[in-house]
Protein backbone atom coordinates (compact mmCIF):
# COMPACT_ATOMS: atom_id res chain seq x y z
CA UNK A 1 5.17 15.99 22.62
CA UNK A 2 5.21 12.28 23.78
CA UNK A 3 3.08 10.52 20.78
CA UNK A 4 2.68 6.14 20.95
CA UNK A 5 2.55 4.21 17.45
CA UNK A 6 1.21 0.97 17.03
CA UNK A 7 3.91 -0.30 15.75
CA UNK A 8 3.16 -4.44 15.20
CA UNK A 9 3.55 -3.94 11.25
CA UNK A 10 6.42 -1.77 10.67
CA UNK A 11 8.49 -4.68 12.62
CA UNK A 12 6.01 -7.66 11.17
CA UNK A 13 4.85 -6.56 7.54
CA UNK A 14 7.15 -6.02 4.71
CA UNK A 15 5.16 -4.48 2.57
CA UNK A 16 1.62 -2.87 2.32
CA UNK A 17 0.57 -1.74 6.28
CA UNK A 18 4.22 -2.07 7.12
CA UNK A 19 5.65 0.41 4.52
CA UNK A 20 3.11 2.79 5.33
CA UNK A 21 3.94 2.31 9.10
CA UNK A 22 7.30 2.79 8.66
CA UNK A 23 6.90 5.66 6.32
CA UNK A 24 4.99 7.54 9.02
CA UNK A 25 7.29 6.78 11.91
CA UNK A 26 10.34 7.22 9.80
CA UNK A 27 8.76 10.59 8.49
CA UNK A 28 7.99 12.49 11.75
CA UNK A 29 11.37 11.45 13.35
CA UNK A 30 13.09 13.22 10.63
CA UNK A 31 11.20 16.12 10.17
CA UNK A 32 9.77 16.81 13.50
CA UNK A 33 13.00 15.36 15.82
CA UNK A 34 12.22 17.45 18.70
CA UNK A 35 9.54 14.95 19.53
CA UNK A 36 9.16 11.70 21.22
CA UNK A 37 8.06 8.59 19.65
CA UNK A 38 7.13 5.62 21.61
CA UNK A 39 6.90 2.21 19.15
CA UNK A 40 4.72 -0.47 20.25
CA UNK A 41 5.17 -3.97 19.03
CA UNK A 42 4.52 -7.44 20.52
CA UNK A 43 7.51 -8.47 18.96
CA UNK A 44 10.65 -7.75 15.83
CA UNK A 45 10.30 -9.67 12.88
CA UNK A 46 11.56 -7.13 10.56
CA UNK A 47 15.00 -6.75 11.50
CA UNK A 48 15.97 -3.91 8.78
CA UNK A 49 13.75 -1.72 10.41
CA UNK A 50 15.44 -1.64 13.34
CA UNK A 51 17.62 1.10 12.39
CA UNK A 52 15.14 3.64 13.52
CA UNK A 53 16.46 3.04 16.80
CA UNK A 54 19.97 5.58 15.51
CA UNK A 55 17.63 8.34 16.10
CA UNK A 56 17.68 9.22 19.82
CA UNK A 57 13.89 10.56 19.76
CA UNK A 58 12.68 6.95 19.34
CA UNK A 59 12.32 4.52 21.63
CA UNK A 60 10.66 0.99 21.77
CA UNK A 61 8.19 -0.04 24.07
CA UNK A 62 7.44 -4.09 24.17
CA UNK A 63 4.83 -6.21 25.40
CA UNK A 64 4.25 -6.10 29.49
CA UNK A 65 1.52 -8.24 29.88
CA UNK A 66 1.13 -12.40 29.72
CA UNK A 67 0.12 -12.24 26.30
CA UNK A 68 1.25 -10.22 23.64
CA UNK A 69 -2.23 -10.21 21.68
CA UNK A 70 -3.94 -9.78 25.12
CA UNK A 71 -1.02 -6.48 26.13
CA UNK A 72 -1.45 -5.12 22.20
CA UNK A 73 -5.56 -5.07 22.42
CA UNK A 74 -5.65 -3.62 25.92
CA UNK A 75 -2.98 -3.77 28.04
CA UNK A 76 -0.91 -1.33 26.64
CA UNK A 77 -2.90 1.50 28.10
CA UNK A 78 -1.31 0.92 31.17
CA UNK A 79 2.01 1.72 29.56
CA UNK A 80 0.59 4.75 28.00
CA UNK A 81 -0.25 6.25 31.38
CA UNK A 82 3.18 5.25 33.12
CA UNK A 83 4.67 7.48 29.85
CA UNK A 84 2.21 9.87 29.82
CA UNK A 85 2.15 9.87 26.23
CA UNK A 86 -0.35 13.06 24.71
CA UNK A 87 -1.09 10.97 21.56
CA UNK A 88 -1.04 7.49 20.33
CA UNK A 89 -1.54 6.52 16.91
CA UNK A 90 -2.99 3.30 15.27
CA UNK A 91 -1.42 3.09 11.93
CA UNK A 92 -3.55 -0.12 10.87
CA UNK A 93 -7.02 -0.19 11.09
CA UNK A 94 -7.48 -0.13 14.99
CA UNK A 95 -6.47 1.01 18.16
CA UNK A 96 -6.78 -0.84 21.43
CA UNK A 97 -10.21 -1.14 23.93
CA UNK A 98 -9.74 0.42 27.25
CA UNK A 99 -9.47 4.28 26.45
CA UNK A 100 -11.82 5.02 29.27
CA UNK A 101 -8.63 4.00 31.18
CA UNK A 102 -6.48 7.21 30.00
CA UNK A 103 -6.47 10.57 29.11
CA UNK A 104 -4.35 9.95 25.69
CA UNK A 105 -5.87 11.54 23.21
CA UNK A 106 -6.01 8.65 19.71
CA UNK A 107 -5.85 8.59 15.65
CA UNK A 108 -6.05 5.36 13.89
CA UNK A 109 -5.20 5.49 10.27
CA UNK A 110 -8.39 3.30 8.11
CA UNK A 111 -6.90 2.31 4.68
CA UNK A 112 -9.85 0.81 3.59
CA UNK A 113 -12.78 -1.50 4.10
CA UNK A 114 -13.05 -3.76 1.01
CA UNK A 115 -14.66 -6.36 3.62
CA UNK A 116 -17.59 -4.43 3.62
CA UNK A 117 -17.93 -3.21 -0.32
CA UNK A 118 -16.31 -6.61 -1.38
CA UNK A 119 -17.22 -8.82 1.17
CA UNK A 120 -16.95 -11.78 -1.06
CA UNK A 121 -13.47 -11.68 -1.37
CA UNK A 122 -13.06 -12.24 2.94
CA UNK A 123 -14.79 -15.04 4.77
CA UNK A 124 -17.73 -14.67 7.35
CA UNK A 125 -15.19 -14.68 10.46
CA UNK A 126 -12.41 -11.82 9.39
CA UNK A 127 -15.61 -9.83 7.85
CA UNK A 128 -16.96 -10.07 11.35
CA UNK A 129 -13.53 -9.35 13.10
CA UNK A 130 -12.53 -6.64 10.68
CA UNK A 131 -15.97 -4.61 10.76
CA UNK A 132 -15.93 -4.75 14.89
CA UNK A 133 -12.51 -3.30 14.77
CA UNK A 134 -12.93 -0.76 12.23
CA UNK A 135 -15.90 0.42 14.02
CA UNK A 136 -14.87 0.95 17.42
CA UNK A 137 -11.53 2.65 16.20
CA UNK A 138 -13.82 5.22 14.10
CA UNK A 139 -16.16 5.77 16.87
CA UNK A 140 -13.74 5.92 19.63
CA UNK A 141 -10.82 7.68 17.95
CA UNK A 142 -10.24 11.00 18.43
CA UNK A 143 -9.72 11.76 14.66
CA UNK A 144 -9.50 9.32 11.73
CA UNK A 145 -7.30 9.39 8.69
CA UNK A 146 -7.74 8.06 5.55
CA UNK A 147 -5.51 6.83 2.91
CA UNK A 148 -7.84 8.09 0.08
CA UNK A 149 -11.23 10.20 -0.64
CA UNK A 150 -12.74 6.75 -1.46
CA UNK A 151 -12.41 5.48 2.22
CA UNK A 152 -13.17 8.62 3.84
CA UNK A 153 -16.37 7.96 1.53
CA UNK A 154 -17.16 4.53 2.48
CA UNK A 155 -16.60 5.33 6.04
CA UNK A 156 -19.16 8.01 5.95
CA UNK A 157 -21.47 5.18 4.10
CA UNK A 158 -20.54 2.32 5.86
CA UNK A 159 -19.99 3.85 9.89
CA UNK A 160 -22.00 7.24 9.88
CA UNK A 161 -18.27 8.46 10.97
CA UNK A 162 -18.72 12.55 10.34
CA UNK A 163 -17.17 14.31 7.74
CA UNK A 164 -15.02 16.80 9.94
CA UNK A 165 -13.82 13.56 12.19
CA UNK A 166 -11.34 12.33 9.05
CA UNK A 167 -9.00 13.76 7.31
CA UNK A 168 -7.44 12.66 3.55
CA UNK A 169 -3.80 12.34 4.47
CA UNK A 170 -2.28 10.70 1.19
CA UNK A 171 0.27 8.05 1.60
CA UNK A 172 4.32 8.67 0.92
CA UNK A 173 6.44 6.91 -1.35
CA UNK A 174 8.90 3.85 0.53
CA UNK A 175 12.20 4.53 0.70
CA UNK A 176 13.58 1.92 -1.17
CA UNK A 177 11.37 3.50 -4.58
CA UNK A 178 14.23 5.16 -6.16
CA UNK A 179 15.67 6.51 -9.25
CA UNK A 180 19.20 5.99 -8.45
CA UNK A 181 20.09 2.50 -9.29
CA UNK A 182 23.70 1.51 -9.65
CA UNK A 183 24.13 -0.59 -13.29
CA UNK A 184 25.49 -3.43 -12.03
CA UNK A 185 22.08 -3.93 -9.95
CA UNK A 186 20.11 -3.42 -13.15
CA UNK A 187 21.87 -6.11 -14.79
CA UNK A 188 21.72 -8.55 -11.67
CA UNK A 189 18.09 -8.20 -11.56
CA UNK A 190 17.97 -8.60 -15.48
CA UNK A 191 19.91 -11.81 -15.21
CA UNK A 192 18.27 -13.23 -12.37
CA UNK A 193 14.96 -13.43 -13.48
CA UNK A 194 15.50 -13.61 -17.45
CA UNK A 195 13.98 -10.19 -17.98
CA UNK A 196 13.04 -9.74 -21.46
CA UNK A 197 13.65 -5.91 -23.05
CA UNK A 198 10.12 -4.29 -23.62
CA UNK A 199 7.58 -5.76 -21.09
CA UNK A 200 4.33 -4.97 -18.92
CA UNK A 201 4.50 -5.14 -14.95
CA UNK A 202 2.36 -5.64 -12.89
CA UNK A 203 3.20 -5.60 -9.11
CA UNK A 204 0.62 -6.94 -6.44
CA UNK A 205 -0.51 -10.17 -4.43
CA UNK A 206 -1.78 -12.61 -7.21
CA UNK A 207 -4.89 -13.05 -5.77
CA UNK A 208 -8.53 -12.46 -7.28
CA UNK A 209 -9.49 -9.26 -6.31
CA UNK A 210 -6.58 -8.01 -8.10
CA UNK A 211 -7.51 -9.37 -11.67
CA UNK A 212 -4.54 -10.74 -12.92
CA UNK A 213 -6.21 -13.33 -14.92
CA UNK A 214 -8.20 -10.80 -17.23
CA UNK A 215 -5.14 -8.94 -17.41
CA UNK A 216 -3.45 -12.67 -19.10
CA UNK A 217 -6.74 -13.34 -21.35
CA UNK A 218 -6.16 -9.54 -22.73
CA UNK A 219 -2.81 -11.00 -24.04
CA UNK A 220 -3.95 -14.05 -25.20
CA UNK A 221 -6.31 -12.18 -27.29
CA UNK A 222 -3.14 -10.26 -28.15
CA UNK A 223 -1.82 -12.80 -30.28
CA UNK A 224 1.96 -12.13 -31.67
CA UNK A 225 1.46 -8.32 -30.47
CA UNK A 226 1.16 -9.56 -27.19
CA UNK A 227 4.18 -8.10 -24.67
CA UNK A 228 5.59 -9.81 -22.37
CA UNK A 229 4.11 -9.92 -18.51
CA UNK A 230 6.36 -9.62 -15.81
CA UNK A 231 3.86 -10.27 -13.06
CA UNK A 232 5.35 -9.81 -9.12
CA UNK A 233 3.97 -10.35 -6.30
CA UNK A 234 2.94 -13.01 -3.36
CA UNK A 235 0.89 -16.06 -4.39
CA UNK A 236 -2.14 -17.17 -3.41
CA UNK A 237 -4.73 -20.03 -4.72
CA UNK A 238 -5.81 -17.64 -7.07
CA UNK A 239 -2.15 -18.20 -9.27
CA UNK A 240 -3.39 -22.00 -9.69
CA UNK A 241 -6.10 -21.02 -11.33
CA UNK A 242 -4.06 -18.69 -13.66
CA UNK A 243 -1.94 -21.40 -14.08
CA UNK A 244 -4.30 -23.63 -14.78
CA UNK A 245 -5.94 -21.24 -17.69
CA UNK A 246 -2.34 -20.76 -18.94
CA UNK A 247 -2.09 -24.72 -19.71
CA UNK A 248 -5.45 -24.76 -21.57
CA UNK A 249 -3.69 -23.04 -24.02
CA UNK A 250 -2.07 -24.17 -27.21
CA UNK A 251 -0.16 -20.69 -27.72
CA UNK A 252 0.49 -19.00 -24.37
CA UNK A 253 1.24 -15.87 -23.80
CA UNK A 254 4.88 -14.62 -22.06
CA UNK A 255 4.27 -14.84 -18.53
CA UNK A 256 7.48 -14.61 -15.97
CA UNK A 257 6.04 -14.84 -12.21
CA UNK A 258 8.59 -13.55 -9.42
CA UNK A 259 7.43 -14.15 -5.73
CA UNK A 260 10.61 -13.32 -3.81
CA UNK A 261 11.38 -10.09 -4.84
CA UNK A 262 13.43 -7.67 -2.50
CA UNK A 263 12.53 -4.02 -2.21
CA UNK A 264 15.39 -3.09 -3.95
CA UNK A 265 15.00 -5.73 -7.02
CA UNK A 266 11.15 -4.27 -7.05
CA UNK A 267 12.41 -0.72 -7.24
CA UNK A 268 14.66 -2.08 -10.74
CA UNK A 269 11.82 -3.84 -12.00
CA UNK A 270 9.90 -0.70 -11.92
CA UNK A 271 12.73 1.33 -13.53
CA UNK A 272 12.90 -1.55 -16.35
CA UNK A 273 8.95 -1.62 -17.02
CA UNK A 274 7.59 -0.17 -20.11
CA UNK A 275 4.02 -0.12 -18.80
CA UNK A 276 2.50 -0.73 -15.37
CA UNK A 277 -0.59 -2.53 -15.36
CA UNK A 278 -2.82 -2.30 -12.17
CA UNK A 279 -6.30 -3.26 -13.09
CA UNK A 280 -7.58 -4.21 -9.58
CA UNK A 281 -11.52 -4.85 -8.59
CA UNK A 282 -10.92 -2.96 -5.37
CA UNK A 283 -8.19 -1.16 -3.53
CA UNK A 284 -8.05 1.40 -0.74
CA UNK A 285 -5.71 3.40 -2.46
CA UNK A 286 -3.51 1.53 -5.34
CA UNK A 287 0.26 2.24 -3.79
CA UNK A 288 1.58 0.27 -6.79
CA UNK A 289 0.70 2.85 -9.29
CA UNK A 290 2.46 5.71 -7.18
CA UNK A 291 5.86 3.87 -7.39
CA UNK A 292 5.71 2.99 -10.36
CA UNK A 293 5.10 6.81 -11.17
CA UNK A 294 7.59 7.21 -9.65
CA UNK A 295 9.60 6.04 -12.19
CA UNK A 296 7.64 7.43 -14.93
CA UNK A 297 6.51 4.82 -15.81
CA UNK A 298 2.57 5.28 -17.51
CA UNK A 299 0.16 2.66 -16.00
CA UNK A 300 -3.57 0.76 -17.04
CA UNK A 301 -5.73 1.11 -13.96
CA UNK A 302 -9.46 0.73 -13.47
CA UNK A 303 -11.78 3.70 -13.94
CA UNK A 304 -13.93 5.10 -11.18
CA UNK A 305 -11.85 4.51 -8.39
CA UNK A 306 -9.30 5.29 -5.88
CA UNK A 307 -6.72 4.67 -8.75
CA UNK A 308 -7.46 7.93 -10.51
CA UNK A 309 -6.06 9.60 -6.73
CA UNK A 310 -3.34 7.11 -6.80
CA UNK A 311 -2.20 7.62 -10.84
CA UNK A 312 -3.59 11.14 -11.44
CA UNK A 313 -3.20 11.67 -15.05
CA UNK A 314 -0.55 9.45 -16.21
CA UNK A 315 -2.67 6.85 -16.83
CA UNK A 316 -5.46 5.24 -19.38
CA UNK A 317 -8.37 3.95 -16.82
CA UNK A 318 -10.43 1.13 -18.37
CA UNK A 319 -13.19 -0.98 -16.91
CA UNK A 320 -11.28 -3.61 -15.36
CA UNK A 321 -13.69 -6.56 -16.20
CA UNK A 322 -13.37 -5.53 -19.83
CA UNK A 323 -10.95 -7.82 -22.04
CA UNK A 324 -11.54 -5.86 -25.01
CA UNK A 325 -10.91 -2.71 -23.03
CA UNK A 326 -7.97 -4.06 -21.56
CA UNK A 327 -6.18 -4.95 -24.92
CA UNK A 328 -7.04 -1.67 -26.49
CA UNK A 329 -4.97 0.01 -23.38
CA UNK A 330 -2.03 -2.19 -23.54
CA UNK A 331 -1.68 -2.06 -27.71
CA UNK A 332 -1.94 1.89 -27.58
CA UNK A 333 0.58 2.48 -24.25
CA UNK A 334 3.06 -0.11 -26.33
CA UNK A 335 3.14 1.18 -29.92
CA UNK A 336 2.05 4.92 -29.30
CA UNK A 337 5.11 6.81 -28.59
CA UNK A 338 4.23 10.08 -28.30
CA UNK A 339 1.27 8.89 -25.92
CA UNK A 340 3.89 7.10 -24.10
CA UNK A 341 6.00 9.96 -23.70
CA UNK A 342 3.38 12.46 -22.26
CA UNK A 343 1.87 9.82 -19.92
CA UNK A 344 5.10 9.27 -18.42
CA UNK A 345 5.72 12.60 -18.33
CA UNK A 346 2.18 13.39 -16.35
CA UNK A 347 3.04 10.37 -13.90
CA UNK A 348 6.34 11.70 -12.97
CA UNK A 349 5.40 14.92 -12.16
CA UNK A 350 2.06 13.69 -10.11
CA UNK A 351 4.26 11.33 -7.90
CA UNK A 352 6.13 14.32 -6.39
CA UNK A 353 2.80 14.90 -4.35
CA UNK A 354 3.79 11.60 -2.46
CA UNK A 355 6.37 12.83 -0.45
CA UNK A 356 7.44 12.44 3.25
CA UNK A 357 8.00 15.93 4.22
CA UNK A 358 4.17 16.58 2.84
CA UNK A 359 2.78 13.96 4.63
CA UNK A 360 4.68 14.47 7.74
CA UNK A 361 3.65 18.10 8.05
CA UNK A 362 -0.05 16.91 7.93
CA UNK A 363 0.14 14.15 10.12
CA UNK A 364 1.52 16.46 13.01
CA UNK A 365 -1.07 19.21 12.13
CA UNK A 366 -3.95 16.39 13.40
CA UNK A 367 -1.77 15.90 16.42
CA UNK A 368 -1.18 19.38 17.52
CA UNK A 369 -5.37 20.02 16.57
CA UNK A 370 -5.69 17.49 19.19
C-alpha cells in the first residue's frame, strides 16, 4: 500500500502535533515495513527527525509548486496522482482542498477544537481559520480520528460529523519518554537547573488556559508545607502575569521555571518528580499526564475531562478553578505514602495502553477499511 502523510510538523514542531506525527509515521514504518510511506513537508526544520529516512520504505516528497503554503493546501494532489498513493493522511487538523482532483482515499487526525468550546482563549481570525479547516477535513475526509472520546464528542456537537465516520485512536508515548536514564544524566539535569529533592512538576506551555497561576496561589496558601514547583514549559504573556503575582508577595512560594528543556532533560525531570500536576481548563487529550505515568509518577488533573482518558486511575481529579481543592490534592499526594504508592502504582500500569505497536495496529485497520 502507497499511503501520503502530511508531514509539515513532524519536521517543524518539536513537541505536541509533531510528536504525535512522528509517533505515527515512526510507528507504521516499524511495524507494518512492507508498506510505503510518502512524507510531505514544505520544508526540514527538525533535523533529528530525519533519521526516518534509514528505513528504505520511507521516502520524502517536497514542495513542487511556487509556494510552499499554496503546494501544501492544494497542490500536492497533483503529486498524489503522479504516485498513485491509495491513502493520504492529515495528522494535524486538516487535509488539503482539491480531492475532487483524485481518487486517494483521506484520514485527517482532529486532536481537538478548544477554539470552538474555549473560544476565548484564540482570537476572532485563527477561530475563523481553524473552524473552516476543521470542517472541511471532517466533511470531506474519508474517516476521522480522534485523539480522545471528548473530541469525537465535540465533533459530533460542534460539526454533525457521524458517529461511525471517527474512530478513538489513543495517542502513543514519544520515544524519548523513558525509564532508562544513565546517572550521570540525572545528575546533569539536577545540577543544571538547581533541582531541589522532593518537588511538584508541572510540564506544559505557561499560558492561561493551562492554569498555572491557580496552581502557584494553591502554594501560597500552602505556607511552609508548600513543595517546591518545578514548572516547564514554553512562555507566553501569561508567565508575566505569574510573575507579576509572584512579586506581590512578601513570602513566595519555590518556583524554578525551565523554558529550554530537551526531550531527554524532560524525560529526567519526569523520573525526578514526586507529583505531576496538570490542572488545565481545556485540553484535547492531556499527553503530559501519560508521560509522566509513564514514570509512575501520580498526577492532580481536572475532573470531568479528557484527563480522566489521559491519567486513568492514577490520579486525584479536582475542579481546576478550585484553590482550596487544589491544596487539599497536593498536601495528601505529598505526605500520604501509602496513597502515593498505589497511585503510582495505578499510573504505571495504565500507561502501558499508550503504546506504538497498539496504536499502529489501529491506525492501519482504518486504512485497510478504506
Amino acid at each position: 500500500m502507497k499511503i501520503g502523510f502530511d508531514a509539515k510538523r513532524a519536521f517543524m514542531n518539536y513537541s505536541g502535533l509533531g510528536n504525535y506525527s512522528r509517533s505515527v509515521i515512526e510507528s507504521l514504518a516499524q511495524y507494518y515495513a512492507d508498506e510505503n510511506y510518502f512524507l510531505f513537508t514544505p520544508e526540514i526544520k527538525n533535523e533529528n527527525f530525519k533519521q526516518i529516512f534509514v528505513r528504505k520504505n520511507v521516502e520524502l516528497i517536497k514542495s513542487s509548486a511556487f509556494s510552499k503554503s499554496y503546494w501544501r493546501s492544494y497542490a500536492q494532489v497533483n503529486d498524489w496522482n503522479k504516485l498513485n498513493l491509495e491513502v493520504y493522511h492529515g495528522l494535524s487538523n486538516e487535509i488539503p482542498f482539491g480531492l475532487k482532483r483524485t481518487e486517494t482515499k483521506t484520514v485527517v487526525t482532529i486532536h481537538d477544537v478548544i477554539f470552538k468550546t474555549h473560544p476565548e482563549f484564540y482570537s476572532l481570525v485563527d477561530r475563523s481559520i481553524y473552524d473552516f479547516k476543521t470542517r472541511y477535513a471532517v466533511t470531506h475526509a474519508d474517516k476521522v480520528i480522534a485523539i480522545s472520546e471528548q473530541t469525537k464528542q465535540e465533533l459530533i456537537k460542534h460539526y454533525a460529523v457521524t458517529s461511525e465516520k471517527i474512530k478513538v485512536i489513543y495517542l502513543s508515548l514519544p520515544d524519548h519518554i523513558t525509564r532508562l536514564i544513565a546517572d550521570h544524566a540525572i545528575e546533569e539535569v539536577k545540577k543544571k537547573h538547581n533541582l531541589p529533592e522532593k518537588f511538584l512538576l508541572y510540564v506544559g506551555t505557561i499560558e492561561k488556559r493551562k492554569n498555572l497561576l491557580t496552581v502557584i496561589k494553591a502554594l501560597q496558601q500552602m505556607g511552609e508545607q508548600a513543595p517546591p514547583l518545578v514548572a516547564v514549559g514554553r512562555e507566553t504573556k501569561y508567565l508575566d502575569e505569574i510573575k507579576n503575582y509572584l512579586n506581590t508577595l512578601a513570602i513566595k512560594p519555590s518556583v524554578t521555571f525551565i523554558h529550554d528543556a530537551t526531550n531527554e532533560e524532560l524525560n529526567v525531570l519526569y523520573s525526578l518528580a514526586h507529583v505531576f500536576i496538570y490542572t488545565s481548563l481545556f485540553e484535547g487529550f492531556g499527553i503530559p499526564l501519560i508521560e509522566s505515568a509513564a514514570h509512575a509518577v501520580p498526577a492532580i488533573t481536572t475532573k470531568d475531562s479528557c484527563m480522566t482518558e489521559a491519567a486513568g486511575k492514577g490520579a486525584l481529579y479536582i475542579d481546576p478553578k478550585s484553590i482550596a481543592e487544589t491544596v487539599t490534592a497536593i498536601a495528601k499526594l505529598m505526605n500520604d505514602t501509602a496513597l502515593h504508592r498505589q497511585l503510582s502504582t495505578l499510573a504505571l500500569s495504565h500507561s502501558a495502553m499508550f503504546n506504538k505497536k497498539r496504536m499502529a495496529d489501529e491506525v492501519m485497520a482504518i486504512y485497510s477499511s478504506l
